[in-house]
Every structure is written in C-alpha cells, then in structure tokens.
Protein backbone atom coordinates (compact mmCIF):
# COMPACT_ATOMS: atom_id res chain seq x y z
CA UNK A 1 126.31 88.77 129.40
CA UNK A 2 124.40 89.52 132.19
CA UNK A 3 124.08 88.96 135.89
CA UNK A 4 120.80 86.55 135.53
CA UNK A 5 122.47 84.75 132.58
CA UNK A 6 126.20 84.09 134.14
CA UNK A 7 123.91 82.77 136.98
CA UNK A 8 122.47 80.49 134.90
CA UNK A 9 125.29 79.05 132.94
CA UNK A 10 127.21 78.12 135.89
CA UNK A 11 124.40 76.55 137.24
CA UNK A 12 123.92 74.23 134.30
CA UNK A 13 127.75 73.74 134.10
CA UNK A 14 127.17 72.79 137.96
CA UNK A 15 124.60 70.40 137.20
CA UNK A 16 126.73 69.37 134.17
CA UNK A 17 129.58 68.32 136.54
CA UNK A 18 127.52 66.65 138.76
CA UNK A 19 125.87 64.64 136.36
CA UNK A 20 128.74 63.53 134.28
CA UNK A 21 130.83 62.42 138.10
CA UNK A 22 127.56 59.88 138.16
CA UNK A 23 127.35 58.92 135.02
CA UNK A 24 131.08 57.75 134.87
CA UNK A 25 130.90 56.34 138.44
CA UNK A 26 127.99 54.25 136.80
CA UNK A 27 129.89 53.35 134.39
CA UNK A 28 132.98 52.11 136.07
CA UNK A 29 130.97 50.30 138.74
CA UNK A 30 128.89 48.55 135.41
CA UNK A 31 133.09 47.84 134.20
CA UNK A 32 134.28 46.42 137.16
CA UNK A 33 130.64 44.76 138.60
CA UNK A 34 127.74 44.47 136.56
CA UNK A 35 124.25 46.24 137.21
CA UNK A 36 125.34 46.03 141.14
CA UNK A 37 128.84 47.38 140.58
CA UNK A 38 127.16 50.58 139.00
CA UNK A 39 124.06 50.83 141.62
CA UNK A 40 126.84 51.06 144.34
CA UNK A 41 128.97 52.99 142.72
CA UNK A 42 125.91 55.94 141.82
CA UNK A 43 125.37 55.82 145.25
CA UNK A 44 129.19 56.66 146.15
CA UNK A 45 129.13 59.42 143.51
CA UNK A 46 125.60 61.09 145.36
CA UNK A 47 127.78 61.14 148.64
CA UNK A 48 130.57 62.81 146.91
CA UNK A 49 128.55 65.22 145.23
CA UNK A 50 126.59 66.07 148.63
CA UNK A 51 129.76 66.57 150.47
CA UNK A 52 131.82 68.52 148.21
CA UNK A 53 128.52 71.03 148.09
CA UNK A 54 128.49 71.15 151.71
CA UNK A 55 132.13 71.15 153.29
CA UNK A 56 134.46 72.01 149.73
CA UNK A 57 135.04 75.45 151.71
CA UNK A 58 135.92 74.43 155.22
CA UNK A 59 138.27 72.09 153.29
CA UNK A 60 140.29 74.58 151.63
CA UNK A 61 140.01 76.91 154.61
CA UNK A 62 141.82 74.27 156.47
CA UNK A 63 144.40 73.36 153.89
CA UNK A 64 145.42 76.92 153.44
CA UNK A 65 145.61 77.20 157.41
CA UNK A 66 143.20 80.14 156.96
CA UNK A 67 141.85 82.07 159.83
CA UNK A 68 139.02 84.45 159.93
CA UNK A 69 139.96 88.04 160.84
CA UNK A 70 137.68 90.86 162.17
CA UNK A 71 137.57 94.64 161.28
CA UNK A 72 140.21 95.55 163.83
CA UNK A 73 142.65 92.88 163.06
CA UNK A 74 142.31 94.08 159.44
CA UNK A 75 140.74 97.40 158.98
CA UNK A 76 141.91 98.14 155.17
CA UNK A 77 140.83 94.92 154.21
CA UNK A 78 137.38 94.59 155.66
CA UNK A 79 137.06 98.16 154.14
CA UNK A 80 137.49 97.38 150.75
CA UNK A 81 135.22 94.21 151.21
CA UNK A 82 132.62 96.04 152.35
CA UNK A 83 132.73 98.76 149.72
CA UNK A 84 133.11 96.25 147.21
CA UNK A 85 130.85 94.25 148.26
CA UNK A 86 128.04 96.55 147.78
CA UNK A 87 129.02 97.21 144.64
CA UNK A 88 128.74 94.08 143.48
CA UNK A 89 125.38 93.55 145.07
CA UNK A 90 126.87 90.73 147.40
CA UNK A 91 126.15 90.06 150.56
CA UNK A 92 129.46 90.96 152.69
CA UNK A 93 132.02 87.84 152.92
CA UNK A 94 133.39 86.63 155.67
CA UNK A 95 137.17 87.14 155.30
CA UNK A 96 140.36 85.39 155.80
CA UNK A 97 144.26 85.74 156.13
CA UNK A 98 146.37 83.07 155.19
CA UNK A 99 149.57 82.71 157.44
CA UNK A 100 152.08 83.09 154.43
CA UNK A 101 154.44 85.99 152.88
CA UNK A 102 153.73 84.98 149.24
CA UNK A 103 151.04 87.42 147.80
CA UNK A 104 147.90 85.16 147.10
CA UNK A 105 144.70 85.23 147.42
CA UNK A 106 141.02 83.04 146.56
CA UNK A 107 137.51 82.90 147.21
CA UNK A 108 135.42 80.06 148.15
CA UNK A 109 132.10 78.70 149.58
CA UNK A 110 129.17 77.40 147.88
CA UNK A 111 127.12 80.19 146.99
CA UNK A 112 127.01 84.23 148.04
CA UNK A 113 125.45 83.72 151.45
CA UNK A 114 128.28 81.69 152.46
CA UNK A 115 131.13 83.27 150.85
CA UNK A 116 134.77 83.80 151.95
CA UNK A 117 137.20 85.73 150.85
CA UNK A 118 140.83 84.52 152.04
CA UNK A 119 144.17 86.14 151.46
CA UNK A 120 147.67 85.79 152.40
CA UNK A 121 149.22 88.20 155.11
CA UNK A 122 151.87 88.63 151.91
CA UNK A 123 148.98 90.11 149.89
CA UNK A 124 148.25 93.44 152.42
CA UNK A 125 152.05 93.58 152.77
CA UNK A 126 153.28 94.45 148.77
CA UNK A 127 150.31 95.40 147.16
CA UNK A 128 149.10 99.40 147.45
CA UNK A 129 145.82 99.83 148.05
CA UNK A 130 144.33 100.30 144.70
CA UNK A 131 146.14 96.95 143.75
CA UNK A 132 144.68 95.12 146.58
CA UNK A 133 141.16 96.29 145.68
CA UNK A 134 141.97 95.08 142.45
CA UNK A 135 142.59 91.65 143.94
CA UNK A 136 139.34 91.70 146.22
CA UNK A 137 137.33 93.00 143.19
CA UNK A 138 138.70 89.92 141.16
CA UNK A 139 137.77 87.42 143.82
CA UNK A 140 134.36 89.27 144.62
CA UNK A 141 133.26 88.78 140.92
CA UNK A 142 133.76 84.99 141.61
CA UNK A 143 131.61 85.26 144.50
CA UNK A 144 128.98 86.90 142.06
CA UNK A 145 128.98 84.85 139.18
CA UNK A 146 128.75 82.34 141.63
CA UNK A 147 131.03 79.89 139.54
CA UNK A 148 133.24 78.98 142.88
CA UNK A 149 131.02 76.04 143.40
CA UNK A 150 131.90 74.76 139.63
CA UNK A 151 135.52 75.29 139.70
CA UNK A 152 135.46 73.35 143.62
CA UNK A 153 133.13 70.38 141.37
CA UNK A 154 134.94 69.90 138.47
CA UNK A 155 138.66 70.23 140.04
CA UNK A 156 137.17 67.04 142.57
CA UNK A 157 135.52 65.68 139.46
CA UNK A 158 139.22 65.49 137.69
CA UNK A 159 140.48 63.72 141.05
CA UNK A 160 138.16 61.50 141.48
CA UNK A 161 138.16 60.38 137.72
CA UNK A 162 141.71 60.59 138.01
CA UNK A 163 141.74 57.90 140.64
CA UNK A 164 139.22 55.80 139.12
CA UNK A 165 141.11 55.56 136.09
CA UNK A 166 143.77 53.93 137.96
CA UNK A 167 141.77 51.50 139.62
CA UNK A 168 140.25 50.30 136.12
CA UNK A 169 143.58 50.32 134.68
CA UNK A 170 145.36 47.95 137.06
CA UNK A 171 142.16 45.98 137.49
CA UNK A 172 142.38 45.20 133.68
CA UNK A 173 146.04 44.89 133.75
CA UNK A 174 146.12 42.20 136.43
CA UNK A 175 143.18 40.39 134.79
CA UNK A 176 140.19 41.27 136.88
CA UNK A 177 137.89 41.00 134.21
CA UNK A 178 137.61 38.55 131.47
CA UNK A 179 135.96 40.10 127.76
CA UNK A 180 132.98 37.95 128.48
CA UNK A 181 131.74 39.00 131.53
CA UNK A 182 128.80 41.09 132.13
CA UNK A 183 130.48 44.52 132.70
CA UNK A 184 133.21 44.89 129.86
CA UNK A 185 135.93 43.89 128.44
CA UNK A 186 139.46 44.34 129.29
CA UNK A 187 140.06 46.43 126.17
CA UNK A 188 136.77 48.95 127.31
CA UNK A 189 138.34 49.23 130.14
CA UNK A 190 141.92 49.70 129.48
CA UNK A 191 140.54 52.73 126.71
CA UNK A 192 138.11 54.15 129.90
CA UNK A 193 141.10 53.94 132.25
CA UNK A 194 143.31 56.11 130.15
CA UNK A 195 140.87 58.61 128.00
CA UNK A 196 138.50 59.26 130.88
CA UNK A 197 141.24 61.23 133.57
CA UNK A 198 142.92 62.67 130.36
CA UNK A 199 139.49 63.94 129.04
CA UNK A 200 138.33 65.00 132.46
CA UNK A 201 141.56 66.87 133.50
CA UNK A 202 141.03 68.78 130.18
CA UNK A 203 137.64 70.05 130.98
CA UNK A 204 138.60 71.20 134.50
CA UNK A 205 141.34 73.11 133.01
CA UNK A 206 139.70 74.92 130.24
CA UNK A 207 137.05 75.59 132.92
CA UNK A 208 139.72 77.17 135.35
CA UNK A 209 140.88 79.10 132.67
CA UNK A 210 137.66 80.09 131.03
CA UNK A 211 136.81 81.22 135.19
CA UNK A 212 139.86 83.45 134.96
CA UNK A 213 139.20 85.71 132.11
CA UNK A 214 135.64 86.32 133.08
CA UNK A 215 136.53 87.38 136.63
CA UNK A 216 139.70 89.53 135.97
CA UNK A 217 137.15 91.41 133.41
CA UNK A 218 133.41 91.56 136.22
CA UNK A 219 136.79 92.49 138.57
CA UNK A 220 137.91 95.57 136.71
CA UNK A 221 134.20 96.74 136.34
CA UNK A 222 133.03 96.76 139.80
CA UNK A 223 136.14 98.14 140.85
CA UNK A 224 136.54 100.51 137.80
CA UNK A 225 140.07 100.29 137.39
CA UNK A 226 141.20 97.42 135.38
CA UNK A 227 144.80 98.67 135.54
CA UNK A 228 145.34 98.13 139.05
CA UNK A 229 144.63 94.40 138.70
CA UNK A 230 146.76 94.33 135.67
CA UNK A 231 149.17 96.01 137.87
CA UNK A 232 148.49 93.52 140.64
CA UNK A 233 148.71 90.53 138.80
CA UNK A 234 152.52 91.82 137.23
CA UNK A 235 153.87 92.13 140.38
CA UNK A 236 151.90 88.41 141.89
CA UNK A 237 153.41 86.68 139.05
CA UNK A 238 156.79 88.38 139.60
CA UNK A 239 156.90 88.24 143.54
CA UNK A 240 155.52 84.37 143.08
CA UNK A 241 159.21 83.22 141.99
CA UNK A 242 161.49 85.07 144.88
CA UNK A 243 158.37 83.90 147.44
CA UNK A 244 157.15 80.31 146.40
CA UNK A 245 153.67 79.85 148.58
CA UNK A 246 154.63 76.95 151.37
CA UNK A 247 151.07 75.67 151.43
CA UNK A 248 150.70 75.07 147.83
CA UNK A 249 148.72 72.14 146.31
CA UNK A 250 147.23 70.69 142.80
CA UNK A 251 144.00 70.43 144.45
CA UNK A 252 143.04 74.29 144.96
CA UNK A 253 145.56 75.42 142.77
CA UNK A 254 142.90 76.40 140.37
CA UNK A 255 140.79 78.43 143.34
CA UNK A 256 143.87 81.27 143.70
CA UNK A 257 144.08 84.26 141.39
CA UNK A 258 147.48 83.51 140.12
CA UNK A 259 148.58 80.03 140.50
CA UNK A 260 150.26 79.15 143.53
CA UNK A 261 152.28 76.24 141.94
CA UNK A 262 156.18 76.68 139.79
CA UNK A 263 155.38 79.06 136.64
CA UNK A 264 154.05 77.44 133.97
CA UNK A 265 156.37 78.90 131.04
CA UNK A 266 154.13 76.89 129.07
CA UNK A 267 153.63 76.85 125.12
CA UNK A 268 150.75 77.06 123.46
CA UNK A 269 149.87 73.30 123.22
CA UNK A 270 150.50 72.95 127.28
CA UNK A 271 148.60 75.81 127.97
CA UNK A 272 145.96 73.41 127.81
CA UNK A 273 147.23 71.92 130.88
CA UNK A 274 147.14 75.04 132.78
CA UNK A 275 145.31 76.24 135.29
CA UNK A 276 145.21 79.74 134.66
CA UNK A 277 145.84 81.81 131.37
CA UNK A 278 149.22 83.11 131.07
CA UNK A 279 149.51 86.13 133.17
CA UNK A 280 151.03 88.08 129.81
CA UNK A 281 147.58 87.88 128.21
CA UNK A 282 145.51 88.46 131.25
CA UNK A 283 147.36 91.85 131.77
CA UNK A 284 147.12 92.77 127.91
CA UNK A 285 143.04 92.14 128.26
CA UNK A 286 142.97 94.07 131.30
CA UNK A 287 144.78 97.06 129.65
CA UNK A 288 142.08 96.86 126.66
CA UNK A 289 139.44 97.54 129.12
CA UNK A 290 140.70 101.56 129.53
C-alpha cells in the first residue's frame, strides 16, 4: 500500500472514531434524557474530540514524566532521528527520554509537524545501535502513516464508552428510567450498557494490533534491516519481565512498541484482548522480510 493510501485510511478510520464517540454519546444522552439528553451530550462528545486532537500528546508526555533532550544530551539518539527521519520523508521529531531503566519506547502527537519521539533512558542503555535504530525506525513509521492520532482516538474512545456504559448500567439498575419514557427502556439500556464498552474495547484492540504489524514492517524498510528490530523486540520482551516499567498504565499502553503492562501469555481467543500481537509472531514476520 502506499504512502498516499495509508494516509488516507487512517484518516477515514480517524473520522470513523470520531464519528462513532458522537453517535453513541447521542445515543446515551437520547437513553438517559430524551432529544435534550442527546443535544447535550453531542456537544460533550465535540469537546472531547477537540481536546484529545489538541493536547492527547502533552498528556502522555506528562504521564510518562518525559522530558525533551537536545543533541548534546543525546548525540546517538538525535543522530539516528535525523537520519531516519529523512528517510522517511518526515519532518525531524522532537525527542524525548523517559526517566526509567525498562527499555521502552513510543511516538506521539497529532500529525508529522508535531511529532515526538520519546524513549526510556533504559532503551539507549541495552540496545546496540543497530537495535535502537530499529526501535526509532518502528516508531518513525508511526509518525508517517500518521495513525498515532487514531490509536490516541480510539484508546479514549474505549474509555470513554467504557465509562458511559457504567453510568447507563447503574442508572437502569437503580430504576432511573421507566420502559415508557421518551429515551428507552431499561432493557435498551441494560443491553447498551454492557455490549457497547465490550464492542468498543474490541475495536481499539484489533486497531492497536492491526497498528503494530504495519509499523514493525514500514520500520524494517526505512531502516533496511528488519532483523535488528526483530532482534530488538526479543530482548524488550525479555528485559520487560526482570525490569517492569514503573510508569505503566492501560491508557497508553497501546502507544509503546512492546507493551509496558505484565506479559500477556495469552491464547488465541484472549489475544483479542491484547494490545499488541504476540511478540513470537512479530519477530517471525520480521525475519520473513530478509
């Protein structure tokens, strides 16, 4: 696929996103109030939307207790930006070093002229070289796909569904609405309450996922050396368990290359509730690529 059409795609699945956070905000609000219920609650879901465009990065920065570093606090690293960078046909990101010994890294802000690349002081320590452009390679291909903006949207759209779901669910348990009023019935309700997080979560997920595969594979060609990230991402995975990453979270859990959170060990049913593909098959397609 090319450039123009990846650009595309995750521009409609932005729009997508966006459009399915209003329409179920419209339709809780219409649940729990009526016509006004779901005017006010559109209106809630356009000030979402606007603000996770707009700050989503500086948000995550801040979580991760991120700073920005120059070329003389990190000369290997602002290096390989640069370089790869330019190869991607990026403008150069402003980069970050997260204050932790567990080897990490992500990418974030809301298109290419605003982009970040953030990694953890654990990262520069036990990777080589060729690994860590591996790493930055794999986080620059986010950056140029620009598909960090959709993965930011659809992990806050799972959140914020999430939370509505429990607000429907204990307003129909505790009798808030009766079957004849105007918005809908306690049983439409109860169903909305419980599909709509479950249904959202697994769309976010299989997005994460999907996210993944297509950046470990633009990684390895702007690079053009798939097995150092197949080498870095072995030796993440492994260092993840004997360092466990102190700032960890479910909420930008799906923005790091390997997942910051426990292992999943899943099977293949709960894989679906994974944020990333097992690291097993990620190497294997990585090794394909020679």
């Amino acid at each position: 696929m090319t450039k123009k059409l990846v650009m595309t795609a995750n521009y409609a699945r932005t729009a997508l996103l966006m459009g399915v956070l209003l329409a179920l905000f419209g339709l809780v609000g219409h649940l729990l109030g009526g016509m006004q219920g779901m005017a006010f609650f559109i209106g809630i879901g356009l000030l979402m939307n606007f603000a996770m465009y707009w700050f989503s990065d500086r948000i995550a920065l801040m979580s991760h207790h991120a700073q920005e570093v120059g070329p003389t606090e990190a000369p290997t690293l602002h290096r390989i930006v640069a370089r790869l960078a330019e190869r991607a046909g990026v403008p150069r990101p402003h980069v970050y070093v997260i204050p932790s010994n567990s080897p990490n890294a992500f990418a974030t802000g809301r298109n290419p002229e605003h982009a970040v690349v953030a990694v953890t002081e654990g990262l520069m320590t036990i990777l080589s070289e060729r690994e860590l452009e591996g790493v930055v390679a794999h986080e620059m291909s986010h950056i140029r796909n620009r598909d960090i903006l959709i993965a930011t949207i659809a992990a806050a759209v799972g959140g914020i569904i999430g939370s509505i779901g429990s607000v429907v669910r204990w307003t129909a348990l505790l009798g808030g609405r009766r079957d004849d009023d105007e918005g809908g019935g306690l049983v439409g309700m109860l169903v909305l309450g419980i599909l709509a997080p479950l249904i959202a979560l697994l769309v976010q997920l299989a997005i994460s996922r999907s996210r993944e595969y297509g950046a470990d594979a633009t990684g390895a060609a702007i690079c053009g050396d798939p097995d150092a990230l197949a080498s870095a991402l072995g030796r993440l995975e492994d260092s993840k368990r004997a360092l466990p990453y102190e700032f960890a979270g479910p909420a930008t859990a799906h923005l790091f290359i390997v997942n910051p959170l426990k292992s999943d060990g899943l099977g293949a049913l709960l894989t679906l509730f994974s944020t990333h593909p097992p690291i097993e098959e990620r190497i294997r397609r990585l090794r394909a690529m020679r």
